[in-house]
Protein backbone atom coordinates (compact mmCIF):
# COMPACT_ATOMS: atom_id res chain seq x y z
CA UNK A 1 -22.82 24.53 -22.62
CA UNK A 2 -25.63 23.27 -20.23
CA UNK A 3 -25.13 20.12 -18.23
CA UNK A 4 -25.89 16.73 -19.54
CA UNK A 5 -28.95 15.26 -17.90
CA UNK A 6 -27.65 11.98 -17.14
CA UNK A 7 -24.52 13.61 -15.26
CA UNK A 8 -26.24 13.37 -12.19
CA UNK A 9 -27.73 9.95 -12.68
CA UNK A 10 -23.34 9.07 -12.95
CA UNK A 11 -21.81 8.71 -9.57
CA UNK A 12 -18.12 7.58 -11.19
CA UNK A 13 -18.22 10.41 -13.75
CA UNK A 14 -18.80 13.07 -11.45
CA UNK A 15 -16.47 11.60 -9.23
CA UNK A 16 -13.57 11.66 -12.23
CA UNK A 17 -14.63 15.58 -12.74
CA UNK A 18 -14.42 16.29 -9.45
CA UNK A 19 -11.00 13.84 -9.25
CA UNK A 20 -9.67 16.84 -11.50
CA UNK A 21 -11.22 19.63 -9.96
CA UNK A 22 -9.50 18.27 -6.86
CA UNK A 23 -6.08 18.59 -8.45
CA UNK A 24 -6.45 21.85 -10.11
CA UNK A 25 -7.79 23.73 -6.75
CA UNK A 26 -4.29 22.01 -4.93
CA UNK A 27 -2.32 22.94 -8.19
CA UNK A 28 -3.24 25.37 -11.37
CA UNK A 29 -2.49 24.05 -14.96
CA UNK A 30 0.16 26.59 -15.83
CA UNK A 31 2.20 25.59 -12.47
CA UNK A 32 1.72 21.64 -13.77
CA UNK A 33 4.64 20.16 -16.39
CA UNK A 34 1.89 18.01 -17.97
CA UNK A 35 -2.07 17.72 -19.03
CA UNK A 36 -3.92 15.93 -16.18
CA UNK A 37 -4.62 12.12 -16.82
CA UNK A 38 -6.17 9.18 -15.15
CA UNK A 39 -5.95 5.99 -15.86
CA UNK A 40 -9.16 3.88 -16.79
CA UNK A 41 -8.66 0.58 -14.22
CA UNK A 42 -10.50 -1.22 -11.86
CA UNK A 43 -9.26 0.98 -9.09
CA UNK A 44 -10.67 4.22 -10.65
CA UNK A 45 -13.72 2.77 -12.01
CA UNK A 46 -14.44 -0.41 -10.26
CA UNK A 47 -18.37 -0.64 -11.76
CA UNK A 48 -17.13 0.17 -15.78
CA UNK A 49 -14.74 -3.11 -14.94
CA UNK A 50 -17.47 -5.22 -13.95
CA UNK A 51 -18.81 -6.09 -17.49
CA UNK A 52 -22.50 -6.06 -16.94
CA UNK A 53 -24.63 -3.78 -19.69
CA UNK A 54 -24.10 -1.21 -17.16
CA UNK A 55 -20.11 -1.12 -18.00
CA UNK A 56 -21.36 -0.19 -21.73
CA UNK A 57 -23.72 2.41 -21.17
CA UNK A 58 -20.92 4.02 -18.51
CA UNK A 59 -18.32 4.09 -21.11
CA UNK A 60 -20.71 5.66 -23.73
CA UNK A 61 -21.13 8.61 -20.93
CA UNK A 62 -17.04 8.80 -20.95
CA UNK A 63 -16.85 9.00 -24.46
CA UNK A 64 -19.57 11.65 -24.41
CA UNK A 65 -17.37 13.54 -22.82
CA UNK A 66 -14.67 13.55 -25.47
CA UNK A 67 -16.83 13.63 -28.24
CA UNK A 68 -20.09 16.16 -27.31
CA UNK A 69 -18.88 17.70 -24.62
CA UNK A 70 -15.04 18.47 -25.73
CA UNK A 71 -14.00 17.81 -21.62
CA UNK A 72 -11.44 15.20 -22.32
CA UNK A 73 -9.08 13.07 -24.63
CA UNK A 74 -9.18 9.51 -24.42
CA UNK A 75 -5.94 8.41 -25.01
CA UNK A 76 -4.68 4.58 -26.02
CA UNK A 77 -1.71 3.27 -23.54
CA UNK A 78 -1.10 0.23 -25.25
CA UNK A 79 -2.34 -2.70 -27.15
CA UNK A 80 -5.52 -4.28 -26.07
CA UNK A 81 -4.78 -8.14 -24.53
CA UNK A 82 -7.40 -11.08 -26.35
CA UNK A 83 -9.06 -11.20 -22.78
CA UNK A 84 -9.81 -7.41 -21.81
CA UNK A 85 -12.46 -4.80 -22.77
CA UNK A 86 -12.39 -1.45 -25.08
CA UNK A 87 -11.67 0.42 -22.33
CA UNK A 88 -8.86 -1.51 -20.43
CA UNK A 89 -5.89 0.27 -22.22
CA UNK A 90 -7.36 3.74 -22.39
CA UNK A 91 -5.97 7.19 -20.17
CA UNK A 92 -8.75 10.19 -20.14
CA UNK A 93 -6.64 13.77 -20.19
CA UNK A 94 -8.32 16.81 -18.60
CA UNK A 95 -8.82 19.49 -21.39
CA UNK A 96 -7.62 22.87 -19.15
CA UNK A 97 -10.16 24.97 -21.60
CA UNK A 98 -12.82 23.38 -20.30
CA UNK A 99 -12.06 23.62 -16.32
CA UNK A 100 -14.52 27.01 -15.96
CA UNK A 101 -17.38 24.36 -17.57
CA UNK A 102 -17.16 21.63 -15.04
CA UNK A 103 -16.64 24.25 -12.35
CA UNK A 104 -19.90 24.92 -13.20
CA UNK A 105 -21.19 21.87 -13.55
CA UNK A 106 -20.54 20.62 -10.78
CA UNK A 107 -20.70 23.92 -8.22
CA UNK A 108 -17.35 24.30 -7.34
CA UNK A 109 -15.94 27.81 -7.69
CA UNK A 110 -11.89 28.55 -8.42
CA UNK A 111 -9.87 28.40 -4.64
CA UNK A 112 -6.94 29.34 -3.81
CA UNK A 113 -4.74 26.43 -4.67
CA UNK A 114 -3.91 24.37 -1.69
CA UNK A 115 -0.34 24.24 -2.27
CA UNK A 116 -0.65 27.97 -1.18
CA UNK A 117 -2.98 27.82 1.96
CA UNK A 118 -0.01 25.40 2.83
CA UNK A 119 2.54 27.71 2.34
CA UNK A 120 0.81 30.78 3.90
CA UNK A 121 0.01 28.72 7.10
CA UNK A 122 3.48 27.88 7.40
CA UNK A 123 4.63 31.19 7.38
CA UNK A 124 2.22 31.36 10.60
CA UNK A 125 4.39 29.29 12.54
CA UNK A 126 7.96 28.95 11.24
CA UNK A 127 9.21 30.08 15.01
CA UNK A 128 7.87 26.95 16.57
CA UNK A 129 9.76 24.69 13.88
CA UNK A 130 13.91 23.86 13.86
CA UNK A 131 14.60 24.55 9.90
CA UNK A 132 11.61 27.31 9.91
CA UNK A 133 8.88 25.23 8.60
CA UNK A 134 10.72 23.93 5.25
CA UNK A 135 10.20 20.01 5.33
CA UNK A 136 6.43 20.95 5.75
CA UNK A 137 7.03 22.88 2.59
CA UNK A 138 8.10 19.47 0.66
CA UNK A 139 5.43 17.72 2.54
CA UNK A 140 2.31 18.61 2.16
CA UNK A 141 -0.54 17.04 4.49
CA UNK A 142 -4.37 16.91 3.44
CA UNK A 143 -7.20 15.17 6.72
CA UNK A 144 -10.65 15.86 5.49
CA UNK A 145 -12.77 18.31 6.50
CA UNK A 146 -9.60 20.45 7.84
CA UNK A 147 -8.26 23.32 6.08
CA UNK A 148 -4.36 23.63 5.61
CA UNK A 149 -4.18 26.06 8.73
CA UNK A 150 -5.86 24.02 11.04
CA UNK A 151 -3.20 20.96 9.95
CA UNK A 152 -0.02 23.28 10.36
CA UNK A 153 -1.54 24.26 13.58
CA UNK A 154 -1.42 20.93 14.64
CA UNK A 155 1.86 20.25 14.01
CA UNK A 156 2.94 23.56 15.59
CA UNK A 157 0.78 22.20 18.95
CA UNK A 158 3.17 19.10 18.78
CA UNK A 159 5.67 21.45 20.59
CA UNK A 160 4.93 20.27 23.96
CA UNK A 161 4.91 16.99 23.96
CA UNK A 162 7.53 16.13 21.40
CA UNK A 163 10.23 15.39 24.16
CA UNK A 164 7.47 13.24 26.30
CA UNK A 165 8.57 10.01 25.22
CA UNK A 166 5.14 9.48 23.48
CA UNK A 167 4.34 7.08 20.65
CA UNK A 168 3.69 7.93 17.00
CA UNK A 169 0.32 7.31 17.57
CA UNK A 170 0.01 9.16 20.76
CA UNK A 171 1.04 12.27 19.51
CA UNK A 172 -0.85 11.96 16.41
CA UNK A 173 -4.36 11.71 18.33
CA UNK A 174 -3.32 14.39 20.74
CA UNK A 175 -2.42 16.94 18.26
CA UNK A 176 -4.65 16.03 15.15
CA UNK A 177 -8.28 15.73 16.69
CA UNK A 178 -8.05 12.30 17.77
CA UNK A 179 -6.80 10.51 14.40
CA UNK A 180 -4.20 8.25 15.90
CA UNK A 181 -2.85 7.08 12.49
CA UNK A 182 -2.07 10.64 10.65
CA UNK A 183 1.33 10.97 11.64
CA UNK A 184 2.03 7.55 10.55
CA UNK A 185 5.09 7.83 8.25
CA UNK A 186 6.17 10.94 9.73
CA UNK A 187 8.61 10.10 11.92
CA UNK A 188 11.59 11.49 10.24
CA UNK A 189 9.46 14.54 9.10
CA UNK A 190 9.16 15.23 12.87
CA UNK A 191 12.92 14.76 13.79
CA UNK A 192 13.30 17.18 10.76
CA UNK A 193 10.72 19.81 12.42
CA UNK A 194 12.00 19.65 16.10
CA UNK A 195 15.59 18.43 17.61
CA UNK A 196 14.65 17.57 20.69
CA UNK A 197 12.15 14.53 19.21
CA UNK A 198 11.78 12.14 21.39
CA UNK A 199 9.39 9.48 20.24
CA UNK A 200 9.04 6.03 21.34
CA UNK A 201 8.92 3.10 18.79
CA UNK A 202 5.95 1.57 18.55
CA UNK A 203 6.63 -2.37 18.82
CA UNK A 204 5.97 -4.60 15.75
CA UNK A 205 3.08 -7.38 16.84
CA UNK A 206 4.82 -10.59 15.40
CA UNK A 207 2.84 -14.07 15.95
CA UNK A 208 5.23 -17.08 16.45
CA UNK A 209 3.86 -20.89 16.94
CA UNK A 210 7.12 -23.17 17.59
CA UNK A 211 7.16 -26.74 17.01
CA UNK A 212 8.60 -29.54 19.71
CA UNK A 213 11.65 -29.69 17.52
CA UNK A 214 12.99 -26.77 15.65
CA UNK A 215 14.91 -26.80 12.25
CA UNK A 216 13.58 -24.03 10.48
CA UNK A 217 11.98 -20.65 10.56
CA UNK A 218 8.63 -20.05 8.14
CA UNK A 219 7.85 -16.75 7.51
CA UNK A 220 3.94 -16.73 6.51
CA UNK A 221 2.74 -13.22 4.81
CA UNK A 222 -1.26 -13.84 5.39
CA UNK A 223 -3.18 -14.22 8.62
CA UNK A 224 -5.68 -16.86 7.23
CA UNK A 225 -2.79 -18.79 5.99
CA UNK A 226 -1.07 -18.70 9.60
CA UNK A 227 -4.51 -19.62 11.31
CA UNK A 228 -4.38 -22.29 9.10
CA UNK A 229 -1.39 -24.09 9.66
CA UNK A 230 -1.29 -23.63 13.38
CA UNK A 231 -3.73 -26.95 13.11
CA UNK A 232 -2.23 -28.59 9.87
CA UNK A 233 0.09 -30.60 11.33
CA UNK A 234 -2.93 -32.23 13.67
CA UNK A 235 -4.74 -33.03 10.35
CA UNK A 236 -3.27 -36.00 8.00
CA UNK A 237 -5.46 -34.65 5.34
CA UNK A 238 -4.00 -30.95 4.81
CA UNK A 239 -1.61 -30.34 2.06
CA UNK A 240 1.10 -28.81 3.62
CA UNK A 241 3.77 -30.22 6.11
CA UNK A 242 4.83 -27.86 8.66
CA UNK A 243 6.94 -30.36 11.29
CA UNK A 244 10.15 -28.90 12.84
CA UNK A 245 9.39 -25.32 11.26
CA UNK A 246 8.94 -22.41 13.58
CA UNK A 247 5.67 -20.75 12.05
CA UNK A 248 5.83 -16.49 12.01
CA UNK A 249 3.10 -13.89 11.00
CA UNK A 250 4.40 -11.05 9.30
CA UNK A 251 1.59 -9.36 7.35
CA UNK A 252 2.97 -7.16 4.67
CA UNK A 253 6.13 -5.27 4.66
CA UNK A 254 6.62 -5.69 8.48
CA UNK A 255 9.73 -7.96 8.00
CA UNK A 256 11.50 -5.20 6.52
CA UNK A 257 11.62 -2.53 9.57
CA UNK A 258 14.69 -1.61 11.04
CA UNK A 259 13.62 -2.61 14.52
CA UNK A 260 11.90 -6.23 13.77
CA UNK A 261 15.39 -7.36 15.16
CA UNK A 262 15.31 -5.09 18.14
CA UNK A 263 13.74 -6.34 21.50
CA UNK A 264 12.60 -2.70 21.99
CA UNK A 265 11.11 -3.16 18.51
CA UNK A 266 8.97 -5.60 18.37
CA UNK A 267 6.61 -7.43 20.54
CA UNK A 268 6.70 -11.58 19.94
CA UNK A 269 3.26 -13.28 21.08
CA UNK A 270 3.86 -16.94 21.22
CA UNK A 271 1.05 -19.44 20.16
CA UNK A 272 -0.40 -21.61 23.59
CA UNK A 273 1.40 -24.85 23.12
CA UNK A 274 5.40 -23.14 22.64
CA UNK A 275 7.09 -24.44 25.37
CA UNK A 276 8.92 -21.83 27.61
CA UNK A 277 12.24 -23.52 26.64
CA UNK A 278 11.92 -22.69 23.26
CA UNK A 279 10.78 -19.74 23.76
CA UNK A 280 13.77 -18.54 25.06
CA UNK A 281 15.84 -20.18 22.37
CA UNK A 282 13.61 -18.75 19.60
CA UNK A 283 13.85 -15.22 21.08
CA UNK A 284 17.97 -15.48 21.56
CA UNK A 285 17.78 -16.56 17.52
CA UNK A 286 15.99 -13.48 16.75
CA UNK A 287 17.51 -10.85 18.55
CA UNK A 288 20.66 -12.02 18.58
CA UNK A 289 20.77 -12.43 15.01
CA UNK A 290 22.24 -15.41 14.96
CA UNK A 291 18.84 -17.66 14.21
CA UNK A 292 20.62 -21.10 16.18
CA UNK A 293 21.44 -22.22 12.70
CA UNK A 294 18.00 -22.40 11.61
CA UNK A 295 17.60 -21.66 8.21
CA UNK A 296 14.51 -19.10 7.22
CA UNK A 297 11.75 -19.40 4.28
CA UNK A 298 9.52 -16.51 3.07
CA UNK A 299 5.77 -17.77 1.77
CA UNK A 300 3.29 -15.49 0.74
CA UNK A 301 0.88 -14.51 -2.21
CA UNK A 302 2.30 -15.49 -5.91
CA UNK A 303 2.71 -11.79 -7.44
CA UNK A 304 5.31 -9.46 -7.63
CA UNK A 305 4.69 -7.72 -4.17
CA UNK A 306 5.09 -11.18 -2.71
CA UNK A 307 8.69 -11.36 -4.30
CA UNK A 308 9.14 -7.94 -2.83
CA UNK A 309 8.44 -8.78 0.45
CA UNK A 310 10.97 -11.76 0.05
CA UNK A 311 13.30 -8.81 -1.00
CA UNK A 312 13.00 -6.61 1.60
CA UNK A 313 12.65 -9.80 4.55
CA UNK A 314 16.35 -10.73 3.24
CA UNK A 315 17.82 -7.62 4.55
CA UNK A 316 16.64 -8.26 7.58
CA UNK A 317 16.74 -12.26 8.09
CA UNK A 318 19.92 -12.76 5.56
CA UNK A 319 19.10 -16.18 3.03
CA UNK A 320 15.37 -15.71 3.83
CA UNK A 321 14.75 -18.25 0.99
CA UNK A 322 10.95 -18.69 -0.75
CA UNK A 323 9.77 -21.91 0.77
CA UNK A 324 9.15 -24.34 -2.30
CA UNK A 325 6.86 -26.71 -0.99
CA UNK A 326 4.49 -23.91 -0.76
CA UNK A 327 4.79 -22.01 -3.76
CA UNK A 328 5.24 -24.80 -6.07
CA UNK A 329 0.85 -25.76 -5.67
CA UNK A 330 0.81 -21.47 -6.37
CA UNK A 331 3.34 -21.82 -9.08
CA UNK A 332 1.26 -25.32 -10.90
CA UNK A 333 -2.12 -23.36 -10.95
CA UNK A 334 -0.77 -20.19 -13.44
CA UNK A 335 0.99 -22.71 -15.40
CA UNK A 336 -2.23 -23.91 -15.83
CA UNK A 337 -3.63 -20.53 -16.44
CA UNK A 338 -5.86 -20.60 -13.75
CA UNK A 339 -4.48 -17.76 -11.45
CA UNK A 340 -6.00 -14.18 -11.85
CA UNK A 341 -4.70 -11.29 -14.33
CA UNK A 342 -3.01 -8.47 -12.53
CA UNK A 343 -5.89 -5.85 -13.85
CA UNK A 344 -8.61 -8.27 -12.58
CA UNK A 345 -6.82 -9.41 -9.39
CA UNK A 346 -7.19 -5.22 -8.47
CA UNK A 347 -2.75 -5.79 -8.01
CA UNK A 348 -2.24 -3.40 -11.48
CA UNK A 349 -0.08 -0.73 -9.12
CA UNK A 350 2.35 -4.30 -8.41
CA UNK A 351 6.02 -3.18 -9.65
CA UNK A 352 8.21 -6.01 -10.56
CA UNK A 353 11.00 -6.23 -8.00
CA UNK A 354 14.09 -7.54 -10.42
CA UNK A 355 16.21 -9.75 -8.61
CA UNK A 356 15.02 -10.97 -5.05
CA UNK A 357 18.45 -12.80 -4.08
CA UNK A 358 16.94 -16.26 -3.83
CA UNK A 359 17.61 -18.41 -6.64
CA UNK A 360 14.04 -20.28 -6.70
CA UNK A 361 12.37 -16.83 -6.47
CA UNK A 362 14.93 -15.36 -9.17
CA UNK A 363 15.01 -18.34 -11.47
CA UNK A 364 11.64 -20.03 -11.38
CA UNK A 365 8.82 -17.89 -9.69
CA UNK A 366 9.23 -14.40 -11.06
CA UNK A 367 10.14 -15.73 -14.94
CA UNK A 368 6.62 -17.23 -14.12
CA UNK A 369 4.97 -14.43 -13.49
CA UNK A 370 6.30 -12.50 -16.03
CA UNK A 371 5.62 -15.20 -18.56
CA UNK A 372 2.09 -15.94 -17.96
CA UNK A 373 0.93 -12.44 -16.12
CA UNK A 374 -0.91 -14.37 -13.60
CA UNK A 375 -0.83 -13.78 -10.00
CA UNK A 376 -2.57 -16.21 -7.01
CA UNK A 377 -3.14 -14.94 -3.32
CA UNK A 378 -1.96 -17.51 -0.94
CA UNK A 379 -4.97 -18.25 0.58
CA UNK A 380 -5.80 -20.60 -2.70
CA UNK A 381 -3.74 -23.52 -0.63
């Protein structure tokens, strides 16, 4: 069957055929349990979610390719909400008969699946590895533009300076032409690959800004937020009180690492006007884990990765509480339905975290969220 003309005139269709082509040169059908799928979301196909006459004519194209073209199935995930469009709860599921078409289609011969360049360029190197190579087996690696040989040969060039005392990140752009941030999440992939690893943490940046009198220690997840309140308490007009509360910037996840507590861990930068005095008593609270009695608050976006982070932050800083004068302005605007749905806010991949620990965070916030499926980003304040 010839190409459709307007293929070429489609950049995110031919980018979903070649999404599948992708998956089928690193893995055949017959080795997969099930039909390949992707999901029809903002994240896949950000301009068919912008709802401009564009966003129809797209999804006609998609549906061409169920319906003339025999490519696809476009399967219903669940019932449409009042608010969304046609294609909000749809999945599109390669046909595998129809793989030799859009190999054609779109110039890409059959390849040796990468799952077995990976395994024949291990099998290159298994002397230079402690357990011959097998984590690397379970762990595939992809850098573009550089084929499965060239990345085993990297990690078989790590041999040399693996007992050096580098960083993470030193190793990575010595070994992996220059891209400092490959090996990221490897650690324990390298400890697995050679025993005598010796790899230097890489200290967590953590901002701090103490007040003159400390009672209390407020985590803040966003750096716009932090900026912000650095100057809030100079301003009578700003919403928020922050007097007596140690202020902290921990962006993400950060709060959860196993070293935030360790001095050779994590690097604390303290704001111009902390005075030396507490300085000293802030940094005895935090790495000797005793906190002075202060008690600690969590505030960050309104969604469930926010609640997460809370989570994960109480393992580390034990009764990390959420801190209710801030989420309670989050927590009145999607009451008022005037936060963002999880689809449109681009946070659809958000898992809800169950119980956090806290009570306000168990009891009020996340019953919230599930309620009204609103979240709000923290910056709204």
């Amino acid at each position: 069957m010839n190409k459709p003309r307007w293929l070429d005139d489609e950049a995110e269709i031919q980018q979903l055929l070649h999404w599948f082509i992708d998956r089928l040169d690193d893995k055949k059908q017959h080795e997969r349990k099930n039909l390949l799928s992707r999901p029809v979301n903002n994240k896949n196909f950000p301009s068919l979610f912008r709802n401009n006459e564009h966003s129809d004519h797209e999804w006609s194209m998609i549906k061409s390719l169920q319906q003339d073209h025999n490519l696809i199935e476009i399967k219903t995930t669940r019932k449409l909400k009042p608010h969304e469009s046609e294609f909000a709860n749809k999945s599109l599921i390669f046909n595998p008969q129809a793989e030799q078409q859009v190999r054609e289609w779109l110039e890409r011969p059959a390849q040796v699946p990468y799952s077995q360049q990976w395994g024949n360029a291990i099998n290159q190197y298994v002397d230079h590895f402690a357990d011959q190579g097998e984590a690397l087996i379970k762990r595939s690696a992809k850098l573009e533009g550089k084929t499965a040989e060239q990345i085993i040969t990297g990690f078989a060039n790590l041999t040399p300076f693996i007992d050096k005392g580098l960083s993470l990140r030193q190793l990575s752009a010595r070994c992996f032409w220059g891209h400092s941030k490959f090996l990221d999440n490897r650690e324990d992939l390298l400890n697995t690959l050679f025993t005598n690893a010796n790899i230097r943490p890489r200290p967590i940046m953590v901002n701090v800004c103490l007040s003159e009198t400390i009672k209390g220690v407020l985590f803040i997840e966003n750096h716009d937020t932090y900026i912000n309140a650095l100057s809030a308490n100079r301003d009578k007009s700003h919403p928020m009180d922050y007097n007596h509360l140690a202020l902290v910037y921990l962006s993400g996840f950060q709060g959860s690492a196993k070293r935030i507590r360790d001095r050779d861990g994590v690097s604390l930068h303290f704001h111009s006007q902390s005075k030396p005095d507490e300085k000293n008593r802030f940094e005895d609270g935090w790495f000797e884990n005793n906190n002075e009695g202060w008690p600690s608050f969590f505030w960050g976006d309104l969604d469930f990765s926010g609640m997460a982070i809370l989570k994960t932050l109480r393992k580390r800083f034990t009764n990390t509480e959420a801190w209710q004068p801030g989420y309670t302005l989050l927590l009145e605007q999607i009451n008022a339905g005037k936060g963002r749905y999880a689809q449109l806010a681009n946070k659809e991949e958000q898992h809800d975290p169950g119980q956090t620990g806290c009570p306000y965070a168990d009891n009020t916030l996340l019953p919230a969220l599930r309620q009204t499926t609103l979240f709000i980003d923290q910056e709204w304040v």
